[in-house]
Protein backbone atom coordinates (compact mmCIF):
# COMPACT_ATOMS: atom_id res chain seq x y z
CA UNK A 1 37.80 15.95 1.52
CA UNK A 2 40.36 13.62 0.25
CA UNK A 3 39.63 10.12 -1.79
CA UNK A 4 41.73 8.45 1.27
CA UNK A 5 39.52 9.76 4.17
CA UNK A 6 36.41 9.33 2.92
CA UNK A 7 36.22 11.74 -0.02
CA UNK A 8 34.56 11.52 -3.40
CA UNK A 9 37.07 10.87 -6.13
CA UNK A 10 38.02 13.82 -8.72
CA UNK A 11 35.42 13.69 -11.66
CA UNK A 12 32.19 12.17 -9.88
CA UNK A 13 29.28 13.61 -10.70
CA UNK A 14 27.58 16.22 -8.82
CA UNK A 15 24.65 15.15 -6.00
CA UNK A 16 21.50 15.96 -8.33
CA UNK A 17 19.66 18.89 -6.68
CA UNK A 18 15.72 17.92 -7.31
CA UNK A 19 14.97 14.80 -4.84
CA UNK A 20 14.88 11.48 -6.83
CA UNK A 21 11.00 10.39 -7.71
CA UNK A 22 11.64 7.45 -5.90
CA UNK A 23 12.48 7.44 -2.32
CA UNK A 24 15.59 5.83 -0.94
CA UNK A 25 15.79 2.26 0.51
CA UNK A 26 16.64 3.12 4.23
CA UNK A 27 14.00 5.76 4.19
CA UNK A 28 10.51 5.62 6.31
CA UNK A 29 7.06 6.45 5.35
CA UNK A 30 5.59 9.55 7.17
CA UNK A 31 3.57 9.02 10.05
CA UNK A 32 -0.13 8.40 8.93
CA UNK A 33 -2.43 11.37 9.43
CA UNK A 34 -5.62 9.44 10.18
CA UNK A 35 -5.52 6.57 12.92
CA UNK A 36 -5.67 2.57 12.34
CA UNK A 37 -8.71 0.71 12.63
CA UNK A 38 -10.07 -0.12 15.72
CA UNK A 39 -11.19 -3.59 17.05
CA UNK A 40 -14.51 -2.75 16.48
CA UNK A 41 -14.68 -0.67 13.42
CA UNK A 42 -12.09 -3.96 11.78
CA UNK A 43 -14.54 -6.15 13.32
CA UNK A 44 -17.33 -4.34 11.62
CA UNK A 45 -15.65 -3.87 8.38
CA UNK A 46 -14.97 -7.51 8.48
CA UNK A 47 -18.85 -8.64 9.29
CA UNK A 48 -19.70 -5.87 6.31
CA UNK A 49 -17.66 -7.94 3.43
CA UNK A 50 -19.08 -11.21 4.81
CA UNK A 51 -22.38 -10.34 4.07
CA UNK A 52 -21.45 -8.80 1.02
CA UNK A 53 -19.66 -12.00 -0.59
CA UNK A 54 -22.55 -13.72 0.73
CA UNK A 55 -25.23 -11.93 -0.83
CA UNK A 56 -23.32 -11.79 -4.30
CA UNK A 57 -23.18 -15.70 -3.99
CA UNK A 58 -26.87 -15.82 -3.10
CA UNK A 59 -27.76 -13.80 -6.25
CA UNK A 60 -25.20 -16.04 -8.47
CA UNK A 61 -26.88 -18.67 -7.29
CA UNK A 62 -30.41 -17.55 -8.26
CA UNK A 63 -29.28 -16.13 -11.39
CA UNK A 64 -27.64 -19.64 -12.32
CA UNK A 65 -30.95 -21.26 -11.25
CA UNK A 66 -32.54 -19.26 -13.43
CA UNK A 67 -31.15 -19.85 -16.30
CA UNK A 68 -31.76 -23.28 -16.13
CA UNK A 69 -34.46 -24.81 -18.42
């Protein structure tokens, strides 16, 4: 195709033929294979790390306590 309708000029380099590592800007991620979280299960996974930061800041707390003369 000519430079003048659209064409690559003489002397460009050649598409490469292995796909880049990276992928282009415009392009989409594939569909996910396993579902989103529902209400429930975000609500759950939610309550789960609640009591989990709260029982690491109980034990700080007791281990701080303890280490006091």
């Amino acid at each position: 195709m000519p430079t003048a309708a659209g064409g690559l000029p003489e002397g460009s380099p050649q598409r490469p033929t292995t796909p880049s590592a990276y992928p282009a800007v415009h392009d989409m991620p594939p569909t996910r294979a396993t579902p989103m979280l529902s209400d429930a299960d975000a609500k759950k996974l939610e309550d789960d790390l609640i009591a989990t930061r709260n029982r690491a800041a109980a034990a700080a707390k007791a281990a701080a306590d303890a280490d006091k003369p």
